[in-house]
Protein backbone atom coordinates (compact mmCIF):
# COMPACT_ATOMS: atom_id res chain seq x y z
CA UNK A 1 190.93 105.65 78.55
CA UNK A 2 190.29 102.38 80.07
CA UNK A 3 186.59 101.14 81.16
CA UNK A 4 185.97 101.77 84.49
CA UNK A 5 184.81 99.45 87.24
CA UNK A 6 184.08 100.45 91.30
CA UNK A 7 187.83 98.25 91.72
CA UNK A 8 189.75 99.80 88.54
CA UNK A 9 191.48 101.92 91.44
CA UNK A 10 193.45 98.31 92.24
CA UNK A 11 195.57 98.36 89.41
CA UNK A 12 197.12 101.79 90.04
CA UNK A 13 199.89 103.00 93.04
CA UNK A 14 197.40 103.44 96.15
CA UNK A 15 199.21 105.83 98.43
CA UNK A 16 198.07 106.84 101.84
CA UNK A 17 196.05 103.31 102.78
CA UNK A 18 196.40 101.55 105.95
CA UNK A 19 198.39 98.30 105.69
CA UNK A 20 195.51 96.15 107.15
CA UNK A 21 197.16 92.87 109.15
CA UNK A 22 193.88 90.88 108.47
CA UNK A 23 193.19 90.55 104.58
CA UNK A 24 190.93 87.53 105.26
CA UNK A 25 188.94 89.88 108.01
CA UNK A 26 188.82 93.29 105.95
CA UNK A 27 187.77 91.01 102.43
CA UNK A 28 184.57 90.23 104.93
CA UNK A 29 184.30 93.75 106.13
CA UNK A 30 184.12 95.12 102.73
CA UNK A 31 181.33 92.26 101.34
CA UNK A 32 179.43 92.93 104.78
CA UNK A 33 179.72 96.90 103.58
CA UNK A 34 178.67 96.82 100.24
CA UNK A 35 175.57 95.05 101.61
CA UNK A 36 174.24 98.17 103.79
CA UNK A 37 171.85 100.66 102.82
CA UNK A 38 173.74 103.68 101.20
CA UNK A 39 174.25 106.58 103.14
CA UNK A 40 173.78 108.92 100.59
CA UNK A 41 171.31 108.76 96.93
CA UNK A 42 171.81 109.56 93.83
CA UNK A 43 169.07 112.18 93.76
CA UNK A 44 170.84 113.92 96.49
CA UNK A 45 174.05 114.12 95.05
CA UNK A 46 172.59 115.17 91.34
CA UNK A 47 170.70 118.25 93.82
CA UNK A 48 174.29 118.86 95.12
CA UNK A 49 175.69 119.19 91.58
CA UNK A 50 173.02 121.41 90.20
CA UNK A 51 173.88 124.15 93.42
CA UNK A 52 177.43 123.84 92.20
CA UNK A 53 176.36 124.65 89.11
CA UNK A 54 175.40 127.79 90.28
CA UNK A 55 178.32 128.24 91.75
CA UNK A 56 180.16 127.79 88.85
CA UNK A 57 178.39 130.57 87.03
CA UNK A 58 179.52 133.19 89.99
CA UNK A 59 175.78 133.21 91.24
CA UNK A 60 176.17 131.44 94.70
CA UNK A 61 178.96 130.79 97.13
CA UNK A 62 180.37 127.30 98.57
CA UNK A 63 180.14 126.85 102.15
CA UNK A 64 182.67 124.10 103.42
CA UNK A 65 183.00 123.22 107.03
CA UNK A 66 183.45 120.93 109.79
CA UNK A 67 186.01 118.42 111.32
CA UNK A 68 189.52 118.37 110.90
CA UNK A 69 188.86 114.56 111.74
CA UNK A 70 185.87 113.31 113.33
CA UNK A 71 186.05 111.23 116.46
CA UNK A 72 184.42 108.45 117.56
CA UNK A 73 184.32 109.21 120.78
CA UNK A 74 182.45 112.88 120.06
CA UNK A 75 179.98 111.81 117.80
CA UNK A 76 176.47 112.77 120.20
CA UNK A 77 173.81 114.58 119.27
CA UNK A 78 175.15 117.63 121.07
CA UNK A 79 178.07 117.91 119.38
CA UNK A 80 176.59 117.43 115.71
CA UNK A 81 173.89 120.15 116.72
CA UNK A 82 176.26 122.48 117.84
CA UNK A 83 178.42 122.05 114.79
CA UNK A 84 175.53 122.80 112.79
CA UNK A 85 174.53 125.66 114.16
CA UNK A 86 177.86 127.20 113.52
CA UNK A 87 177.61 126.32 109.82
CA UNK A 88 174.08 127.69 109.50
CA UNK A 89 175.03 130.81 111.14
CA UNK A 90 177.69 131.62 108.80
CA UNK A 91 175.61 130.15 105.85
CA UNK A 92 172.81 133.36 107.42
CA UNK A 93 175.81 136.07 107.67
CA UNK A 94 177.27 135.50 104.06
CA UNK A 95 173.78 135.26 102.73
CA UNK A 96 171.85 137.87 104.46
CA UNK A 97 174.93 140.19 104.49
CA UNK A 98 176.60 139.75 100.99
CA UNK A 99 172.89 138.59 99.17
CA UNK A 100 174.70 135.69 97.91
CA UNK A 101 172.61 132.04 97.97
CA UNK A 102 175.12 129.87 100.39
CA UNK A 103 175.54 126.17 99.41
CA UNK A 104 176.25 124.28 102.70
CA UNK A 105 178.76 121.55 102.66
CA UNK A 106 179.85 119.61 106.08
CA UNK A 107 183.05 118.11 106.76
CA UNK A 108 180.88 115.37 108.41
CA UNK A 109 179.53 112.15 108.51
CA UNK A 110 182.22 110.60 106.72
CA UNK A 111 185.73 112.64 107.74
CA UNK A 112 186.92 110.01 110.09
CA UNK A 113 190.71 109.29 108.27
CA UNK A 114 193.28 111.98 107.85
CA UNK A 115 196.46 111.11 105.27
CA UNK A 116 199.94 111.33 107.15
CA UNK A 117 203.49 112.69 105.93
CA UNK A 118 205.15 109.64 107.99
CA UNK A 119 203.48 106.43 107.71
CA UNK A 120 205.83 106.00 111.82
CA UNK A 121 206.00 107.99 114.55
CA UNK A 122 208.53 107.56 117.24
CA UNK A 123 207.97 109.03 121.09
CA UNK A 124 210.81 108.06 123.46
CA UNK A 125 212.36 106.19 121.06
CA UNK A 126 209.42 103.63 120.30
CA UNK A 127 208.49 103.72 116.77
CA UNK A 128 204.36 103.10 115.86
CA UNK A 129 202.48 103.69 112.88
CA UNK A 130 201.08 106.81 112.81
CA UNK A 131 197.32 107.43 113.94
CA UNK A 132 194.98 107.84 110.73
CA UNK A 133 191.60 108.66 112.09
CA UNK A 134 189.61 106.56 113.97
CA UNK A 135 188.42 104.79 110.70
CA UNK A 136 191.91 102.61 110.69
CA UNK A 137 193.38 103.19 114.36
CA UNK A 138 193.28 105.25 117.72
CA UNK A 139 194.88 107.86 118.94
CA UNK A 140 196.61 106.42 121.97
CA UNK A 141 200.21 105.39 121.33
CA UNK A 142 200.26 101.51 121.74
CA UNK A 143 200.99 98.70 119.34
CA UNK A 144 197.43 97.71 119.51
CA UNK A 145 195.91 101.15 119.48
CA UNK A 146 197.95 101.74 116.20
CA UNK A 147 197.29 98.36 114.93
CA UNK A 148 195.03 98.90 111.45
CA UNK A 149 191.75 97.29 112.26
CA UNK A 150 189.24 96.70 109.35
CA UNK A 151 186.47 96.19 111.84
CA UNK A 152 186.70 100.26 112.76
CA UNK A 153 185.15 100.82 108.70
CA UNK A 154 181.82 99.45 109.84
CA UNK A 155 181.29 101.36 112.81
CA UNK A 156 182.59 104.70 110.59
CA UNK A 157 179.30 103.35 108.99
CA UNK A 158 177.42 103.18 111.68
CA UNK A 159 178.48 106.61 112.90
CA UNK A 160 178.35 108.14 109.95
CA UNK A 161 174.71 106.83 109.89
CA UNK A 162 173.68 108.21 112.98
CA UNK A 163 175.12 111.56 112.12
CA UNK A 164 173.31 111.79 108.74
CA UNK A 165 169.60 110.77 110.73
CA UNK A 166 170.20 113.50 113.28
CA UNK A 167 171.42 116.05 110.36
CA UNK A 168 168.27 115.29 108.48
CA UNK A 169 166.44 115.33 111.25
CA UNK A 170 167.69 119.00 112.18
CA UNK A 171 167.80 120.21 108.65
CA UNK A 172 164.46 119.19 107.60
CA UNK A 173 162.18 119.18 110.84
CA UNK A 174 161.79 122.57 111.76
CA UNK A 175 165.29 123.57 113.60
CA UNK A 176 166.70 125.07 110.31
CA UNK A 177 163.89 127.48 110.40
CA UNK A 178 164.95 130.79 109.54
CA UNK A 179 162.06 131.99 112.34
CA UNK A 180 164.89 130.01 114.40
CA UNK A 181 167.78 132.39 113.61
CA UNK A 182 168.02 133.61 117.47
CA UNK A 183 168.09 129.88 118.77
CA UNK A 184 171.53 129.32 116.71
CA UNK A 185 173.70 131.78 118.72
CA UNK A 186 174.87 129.46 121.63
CA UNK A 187 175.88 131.17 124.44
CA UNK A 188 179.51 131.40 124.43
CA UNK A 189 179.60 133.12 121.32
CA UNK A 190 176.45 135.19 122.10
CA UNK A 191 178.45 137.02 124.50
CA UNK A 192 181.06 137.97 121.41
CA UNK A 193 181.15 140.77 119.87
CA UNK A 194 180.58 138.43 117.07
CA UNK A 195 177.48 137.36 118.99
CA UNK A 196 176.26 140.32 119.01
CA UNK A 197 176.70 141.29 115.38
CA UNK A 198 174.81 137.80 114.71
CA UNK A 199 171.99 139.11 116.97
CA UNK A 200 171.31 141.96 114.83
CA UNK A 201 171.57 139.85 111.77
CA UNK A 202 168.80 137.82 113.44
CA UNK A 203 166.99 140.48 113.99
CA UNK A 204 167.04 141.94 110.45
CA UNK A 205 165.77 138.79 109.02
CA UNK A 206 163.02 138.30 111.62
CA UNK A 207 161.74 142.01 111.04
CA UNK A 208 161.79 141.50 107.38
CA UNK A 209 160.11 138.07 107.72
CA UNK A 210 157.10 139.62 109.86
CA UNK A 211 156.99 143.00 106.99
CA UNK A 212 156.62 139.77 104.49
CA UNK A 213 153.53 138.51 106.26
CA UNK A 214 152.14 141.93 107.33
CA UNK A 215 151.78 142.33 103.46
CA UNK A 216 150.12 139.05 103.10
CA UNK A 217 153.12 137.53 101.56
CA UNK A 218 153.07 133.70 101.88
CA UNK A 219 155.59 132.97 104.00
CA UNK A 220 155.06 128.59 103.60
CA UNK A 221 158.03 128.53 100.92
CA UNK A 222 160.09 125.28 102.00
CA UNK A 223 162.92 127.67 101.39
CA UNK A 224 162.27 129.42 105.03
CA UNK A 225 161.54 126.60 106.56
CA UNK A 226 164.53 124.05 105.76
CA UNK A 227 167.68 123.79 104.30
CA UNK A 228 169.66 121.62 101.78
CA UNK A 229 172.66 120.33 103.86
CA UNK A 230 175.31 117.67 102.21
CA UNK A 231 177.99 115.86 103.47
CA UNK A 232 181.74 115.45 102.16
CA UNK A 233 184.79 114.22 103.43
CA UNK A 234 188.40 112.83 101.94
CA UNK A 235 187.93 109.45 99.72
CA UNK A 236 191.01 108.51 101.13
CA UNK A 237 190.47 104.64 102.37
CA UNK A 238 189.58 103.02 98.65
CA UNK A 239 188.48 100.02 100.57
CA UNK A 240 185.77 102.13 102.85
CA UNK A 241 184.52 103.90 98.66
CA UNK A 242 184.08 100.78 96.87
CA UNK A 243 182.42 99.49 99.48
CA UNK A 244 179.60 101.89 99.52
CA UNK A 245 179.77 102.76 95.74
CA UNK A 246 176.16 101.91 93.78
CA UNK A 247 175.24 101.60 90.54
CA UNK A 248 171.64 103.91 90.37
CA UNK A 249 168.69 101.65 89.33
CA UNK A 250 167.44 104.62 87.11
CA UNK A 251 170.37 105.90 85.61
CA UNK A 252 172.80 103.46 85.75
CA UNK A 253 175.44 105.48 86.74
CA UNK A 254 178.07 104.65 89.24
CA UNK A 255 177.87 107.29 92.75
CA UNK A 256 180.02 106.38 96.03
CA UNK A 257 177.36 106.91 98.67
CA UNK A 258 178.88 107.60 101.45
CA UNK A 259 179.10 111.28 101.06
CA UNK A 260 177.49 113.94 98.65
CA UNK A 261 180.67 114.78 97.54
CA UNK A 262 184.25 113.26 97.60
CA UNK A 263 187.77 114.95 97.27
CA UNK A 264 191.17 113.93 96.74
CA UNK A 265 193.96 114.98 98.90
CA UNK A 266 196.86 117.11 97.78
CA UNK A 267 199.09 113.47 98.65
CA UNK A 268 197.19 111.42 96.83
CA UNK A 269 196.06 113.48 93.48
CA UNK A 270 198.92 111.67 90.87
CA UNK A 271 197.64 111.63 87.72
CA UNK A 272 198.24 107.68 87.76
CA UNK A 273 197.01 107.21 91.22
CA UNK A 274 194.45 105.19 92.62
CA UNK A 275 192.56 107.73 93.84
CA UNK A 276 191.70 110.14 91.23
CA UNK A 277 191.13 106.57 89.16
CA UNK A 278 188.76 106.05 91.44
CA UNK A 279 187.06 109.11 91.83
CA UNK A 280 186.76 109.72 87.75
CA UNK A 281 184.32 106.89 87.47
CA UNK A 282 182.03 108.12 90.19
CA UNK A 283 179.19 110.51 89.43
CA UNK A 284 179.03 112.61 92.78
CA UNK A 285 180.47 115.62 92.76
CA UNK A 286 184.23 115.95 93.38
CA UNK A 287 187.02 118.08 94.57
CA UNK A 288 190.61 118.12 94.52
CA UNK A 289 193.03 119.92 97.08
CA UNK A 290 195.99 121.69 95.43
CA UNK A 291 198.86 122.97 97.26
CA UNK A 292 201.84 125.09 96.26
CA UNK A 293 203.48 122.40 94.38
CA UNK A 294 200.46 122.06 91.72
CA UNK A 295 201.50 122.60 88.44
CA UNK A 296 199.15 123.92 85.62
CA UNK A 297 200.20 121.24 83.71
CA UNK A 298 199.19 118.47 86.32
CA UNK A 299 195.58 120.73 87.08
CA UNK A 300 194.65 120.73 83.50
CA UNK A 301 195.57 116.77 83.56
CA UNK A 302 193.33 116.78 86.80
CA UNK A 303 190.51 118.65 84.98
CA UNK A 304 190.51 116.54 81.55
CA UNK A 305 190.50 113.16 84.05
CA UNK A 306 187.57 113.98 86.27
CA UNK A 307 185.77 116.08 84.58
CA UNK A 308 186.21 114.89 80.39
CA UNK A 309 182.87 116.19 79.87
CA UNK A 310 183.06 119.77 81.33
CA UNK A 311 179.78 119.51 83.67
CA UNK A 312 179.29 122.65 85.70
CA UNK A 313 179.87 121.51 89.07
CA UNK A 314 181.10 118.42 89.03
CA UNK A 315 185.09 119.56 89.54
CA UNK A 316 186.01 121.91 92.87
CA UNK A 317 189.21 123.15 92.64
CA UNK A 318 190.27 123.40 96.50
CA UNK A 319 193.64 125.60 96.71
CA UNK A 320 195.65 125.18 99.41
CA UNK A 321 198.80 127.60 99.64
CA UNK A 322 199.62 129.20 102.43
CA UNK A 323 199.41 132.99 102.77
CA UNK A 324 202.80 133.09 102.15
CA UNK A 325 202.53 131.07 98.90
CA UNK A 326 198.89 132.08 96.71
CA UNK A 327 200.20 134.88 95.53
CA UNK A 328 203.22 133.29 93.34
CA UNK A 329 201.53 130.03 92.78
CA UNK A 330 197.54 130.36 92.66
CA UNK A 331 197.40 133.15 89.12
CA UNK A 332 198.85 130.47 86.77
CA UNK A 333 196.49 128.33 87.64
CA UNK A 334 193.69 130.19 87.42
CA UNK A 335 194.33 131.30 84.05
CA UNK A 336 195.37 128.01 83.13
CA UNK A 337 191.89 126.49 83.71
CA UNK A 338 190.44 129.72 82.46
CA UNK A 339 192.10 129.79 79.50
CA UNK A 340 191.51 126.24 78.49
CA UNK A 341 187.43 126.65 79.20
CA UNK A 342 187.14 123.87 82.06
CA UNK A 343 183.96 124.97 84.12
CA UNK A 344 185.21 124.55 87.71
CA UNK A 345 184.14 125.64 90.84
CA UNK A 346 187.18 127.28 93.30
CA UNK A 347 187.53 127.44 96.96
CA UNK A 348 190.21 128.28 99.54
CA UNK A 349 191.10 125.93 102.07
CA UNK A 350 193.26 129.20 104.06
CA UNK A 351 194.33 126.29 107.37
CA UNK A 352 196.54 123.85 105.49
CA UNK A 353 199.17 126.03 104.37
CA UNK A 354 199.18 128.08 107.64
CA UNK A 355 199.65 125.72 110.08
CA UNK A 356 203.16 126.01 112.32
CA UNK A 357 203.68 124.68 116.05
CA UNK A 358 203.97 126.73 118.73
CA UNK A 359 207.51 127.18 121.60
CA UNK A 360 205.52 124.24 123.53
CA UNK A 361 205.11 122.10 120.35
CA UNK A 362 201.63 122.63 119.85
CA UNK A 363 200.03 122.85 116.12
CA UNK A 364 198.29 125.81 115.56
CA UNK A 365 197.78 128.83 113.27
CA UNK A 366 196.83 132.71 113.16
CA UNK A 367 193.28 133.89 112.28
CA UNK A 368 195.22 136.88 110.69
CA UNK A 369 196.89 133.98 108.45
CA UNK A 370 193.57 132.61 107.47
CA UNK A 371 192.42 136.00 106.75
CA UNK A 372 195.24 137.19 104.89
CA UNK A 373 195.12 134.31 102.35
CA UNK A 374 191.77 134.61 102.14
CA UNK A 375 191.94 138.19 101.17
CA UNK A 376 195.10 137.58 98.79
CA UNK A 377 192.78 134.65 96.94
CA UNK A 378 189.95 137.18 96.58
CA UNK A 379 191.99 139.85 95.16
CA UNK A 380 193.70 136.83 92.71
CA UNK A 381 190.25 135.84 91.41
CA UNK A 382 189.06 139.48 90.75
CA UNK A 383 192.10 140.37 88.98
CA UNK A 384 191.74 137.10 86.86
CA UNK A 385 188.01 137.66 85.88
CA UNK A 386 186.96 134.45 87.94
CA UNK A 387 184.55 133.83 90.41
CA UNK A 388 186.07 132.86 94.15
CA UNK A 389 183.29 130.22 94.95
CA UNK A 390 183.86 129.47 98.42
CA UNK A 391 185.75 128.90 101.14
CA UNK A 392 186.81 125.28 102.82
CA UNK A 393 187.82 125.44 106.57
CA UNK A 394 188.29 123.43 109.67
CA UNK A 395 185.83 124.28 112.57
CA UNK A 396 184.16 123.34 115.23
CA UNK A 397 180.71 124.14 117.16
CA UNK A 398 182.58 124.00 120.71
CA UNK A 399 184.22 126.70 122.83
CA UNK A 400 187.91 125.50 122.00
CA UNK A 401 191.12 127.11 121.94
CA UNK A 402 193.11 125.62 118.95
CA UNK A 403 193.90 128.81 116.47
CA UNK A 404 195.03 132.10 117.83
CA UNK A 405 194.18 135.57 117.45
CA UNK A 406 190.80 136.63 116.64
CA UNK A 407 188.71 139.25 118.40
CA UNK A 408 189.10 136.90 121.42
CA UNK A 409 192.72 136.95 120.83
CA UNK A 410 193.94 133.66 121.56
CA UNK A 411 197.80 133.71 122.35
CA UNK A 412 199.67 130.94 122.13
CA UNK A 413 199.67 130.21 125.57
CA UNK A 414 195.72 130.32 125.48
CA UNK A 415 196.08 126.60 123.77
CA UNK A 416 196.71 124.90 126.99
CA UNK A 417 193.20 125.48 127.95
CA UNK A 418 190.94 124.06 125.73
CA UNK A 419 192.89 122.42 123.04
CA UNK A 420 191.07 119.08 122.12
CA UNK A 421 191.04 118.37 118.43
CA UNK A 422 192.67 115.27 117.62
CA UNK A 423 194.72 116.18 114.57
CA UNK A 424 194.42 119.75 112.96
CA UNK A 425 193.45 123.00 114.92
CA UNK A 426 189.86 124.23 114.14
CA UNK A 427 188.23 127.32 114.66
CA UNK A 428 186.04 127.81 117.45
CA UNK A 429 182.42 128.88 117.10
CA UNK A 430 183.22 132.76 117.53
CA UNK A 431 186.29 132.69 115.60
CA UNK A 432 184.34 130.87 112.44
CA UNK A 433 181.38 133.63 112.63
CA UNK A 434 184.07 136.71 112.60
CA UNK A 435 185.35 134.72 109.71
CA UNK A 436 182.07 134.54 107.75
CA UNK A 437 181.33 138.12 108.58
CA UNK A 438 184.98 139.49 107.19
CA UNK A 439 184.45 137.19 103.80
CA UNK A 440 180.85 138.74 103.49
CA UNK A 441 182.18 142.09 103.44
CA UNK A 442 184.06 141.17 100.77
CA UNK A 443 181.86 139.18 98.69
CA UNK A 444 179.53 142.57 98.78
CA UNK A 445 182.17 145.10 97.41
C-alpha cells in the first residue's frame, strides 16, 4: 500500500463534497485552518481508543448520540446542556441498570454536514443544490443560500470550539457529578413515566452513594465526580479533515483533530474512495456505517484497510439495516469478521434504515421500528457468539415531536407541533430515556 500523506485522499474519487465556486477563497480557508489550535489531542483520542478496547472485549457498552445535523443557529449553551443531560442520563440507566461501564460518544461539535442522495433539489420547478449542513450551505431555498461557501468551515470551527469549552466545562467542573443525578431530569421528561423511572434510578444511586460514605468509604474517586465525554461526527468534507489533521510532537503519528473519533458514511465507504484513504492514515479511532447493501467481501476489505494492524478499538462497525433488513443481511457479516479474527467493535444505528415520510410528506419513523431492530441485532449477536457494543442514534435534549410512538405516543399528526430538526428526525428527550431503559433490560438478561 502506498505511503500516506494528510492529502493522499486527492488522488482517489471524492464523492459527497461540495463543489466550492471559490477555489482561490477555500485554498485560503484551508491554510487559515490548519493554522488553529486543534480541537481535539492526541492523548484524548488514544483515552478514547483504550475504552473501545474494552468494548471490544464485551466488557463495556458504546454510547452514541446527538444531532442528526447540528445547526448553527442552535448552538447556545442551553441547547448543548440539555443535550447532555439526555446522554448522561441514558449513560446512568444502562450503567446503573445493566452494570455495564457506558462509553459516551456525542454526535457533536463537529456534525454540521450531512451527505445527500441528489446532489439538486427542485421545489416548484426551480432546481438548487441540495442543502448539506450548515458547514457548506443553508437551509433556505435560494441560489445564494445553496451557494457552497468555504467561509462557513471556519465558523464550523469556531462553533465547534465553543461547544467543546462548554462540554468540558460541564463534564469536568462538577455538573457531571453523579451527586447531580436528580438535576439531569429536565422537566418535560420528569413528568414521564420515563421521568419517573429515572427518578428512582437517581435515587438508588444517591442512597448507595450516602451507604458508601456512612461506611467511611472514600467517596473523592474522579470517577463520581466527572466523566470522560468525546466527540464524533461524519469525516465527510476532506477539505474541513486535512485541515485540522496533526502530526503528534511525541509520537509522530498522524490524528484529525477535530473530533475523537471519525466515521465514514455508508455513500462514501468504496474501497478506492477518498474517504476511507483518508481515514486509514489517521490514528483516531474510526467507524464505518454499513447498510443492507454491505457485502462481507467489501467489510473484510474495510477491516484489512483501516485497521491492517488489528488494534482493539480502533474499527466500529456501525450497521445500518432497517428492521426489515438485519435479519437477512447483518449474520454474514458478523461471522465474516468473526471468522477472519478482526477485533472490531459493533453498534446499531436502528434510524437510518427506518426512516419513511408520512401522508403530509413529513420524514419520520416508529420508536417500535427502532426497537424492533434493535432487539433483532441483539438476538443476531447472541446467536453469533459476539458482543453487541452499542448503540448509535439520533437525539435531541429538546421537547420535539419528530419520531412517533413511544409511551407518549406520537401519531403522525403529532409532527406538526414541534417538528424542528433540520434534516433527520431525532428522538426527543423522553423517547431516548425509554430507549436506554428497554436496551438495559436487555443488556442484563
Amino acid at each position: 500500500m502506498t505511503a500516506w500523506q494528510p492529502d493522499s485522499w486527492r488522488d482517489r474519487p471524492a464523492a459527497q463534497q461540495p463543489q466550492w465556486p471559490d477555489t482561490v477563497s477555500l485554498t485560503k480557508i484551508r491554510s487559515t485552518l490548519a493554522g488553529l489550535p486543534p480541537l481535539v489531542f492526541a492523548g484524548e483520542a488514544c483515552n478514547l481508543l483504550n475504552d473501545l478496547g474494552e468494548v471490544c472485549a464485551g466488557q463495556a457498552f458504546v454510547l452514541q448520540a446527538g444531532d442528526c445535523a447540528e445547526s448553527f443557529d442552535k448552538v447556545t449553551a442551553d441547547s448543548i446542556r440539555n443535550k447532555l443531560k439526555v446522554i448522561l442520563q441514558m449513560a446512568v440507566v444502562l450503567t446503573f441498570s445493566a452494570g455495564v461501564p457506558t462509553v459516551k460518544i456525542g454526535r457533536i461539535a463537529g456534525q454540521f454536514a450531512k451527505p445527500r442522495s441528489s446532489s439538486t433539489e427542485v421545489v416548484n420547478g426551480v432546481e438548487l443544490p441540495s442543502f448539506r449542513g450548515h458547514m457548506v450551505n443553508d437551509a433556505n431555498f435560494s441560489k445564494d443560500a445553496r451557494n457552497a461557501d468555504a467561509e462557513r468551515l471556519v465558523r464550523a470551527y469556531h462553533q465547534s470550539a465553543y461547544t467543546l469549552n462548554l462540554l468540558r466545562a460541564f463534564t469536568k467542573g462538577g455538573y457531571a457529578d453523579l451527586r447531580q443525578v436528580q438535576m439531569w431530569n429536565q422537566e418535560f421528561i420528569a413528568a414521564s413515566p420515563e421521568g419517573q423511572r429515572y427518578q428512582s434510578v437517581a435515587e438508588g444511586i444517591e442512597s448507595a452513594l450516602r451507604f458508601m460514605a456512612a461506611c467511611g468509604i472514600a467517596l473523592n474517586a474522579p470517577e463520581l465526580h466527572q466523566v470522560d465525554f468525546y466527540t464524533s461526527h461524519e469525516a465527510l468534507v476532506l477539505d474541513y479533515e486535512q485541515a485540522l489533521t496533526r502530526q503528534d510532537s511525541i509520537t509522530n503519528e498522524w490524528y484529525d483533530c477535530s473530533a475523537h473519533m471519525l466515521w465514514v458514511g455508508e455513500r462514501t465507504r468504496q474501497l478506492n474512495g477518498a474517504h476511507v484513504e483518508f481515514l486509514r492514515g489517521i490514528k483516531n479511532p474510526v467507524g464505518c456505517k454499513l447498510g443492507p447493501s454491505a457485502t462481507s467481501q467489501e467489510v473484510l476489505g474495510l477491516c484489512e484497510i483501516l485497521n491492517p494492524d488489528r488494534v482493539p478499538g480502533r474499527l466500529t462497525l456501525i450497521s445500518r439495516m432497517g428492521a426489515d433488513k438485519i435479519a437477512k443481511t447483518l449474520p454474514p457479516l458478523l461471522t465474516a469478521v468473526r471468522d477472519n479474527n478482526h477485533p472490531v467493535v459493533w453498534e446499531c444505528d436502528p434510524m437510518h434504515g427506518n426512516t419513511y415520510s408520512t401522508a403530509k410528506g413529513r420524514k419520520t419513523r416508529h420508536f417500535e421500528d427502532v426497537m424492533s431492530e434493535i432487539d433483532q441485532y441483539f438476538a443476531i449477536h447472541d446467536q453469533a457468539g459476539t458482543w453487541p457494543g452499542g448503540i448509535h442514534v439520533e437525539i435531541t435534549g429538546e421537547d420535539v415531536t419528530e419520531c412517533v410512538g413511544g409511551a407518549e405516543a406520537i401519531s403522525d399528526d403529532d409532527l406538526e407541533r414541534r417538528y424542528e430538526t433540520m434534516c433527520d428526525p431525532r428522538l426527543n428527550g423522553t423517547q431516548s430515556l425509554e430507549l436506554a431503559f428497554r436496551i438495559a433490560e436487555r443488556l442484563s438478561i
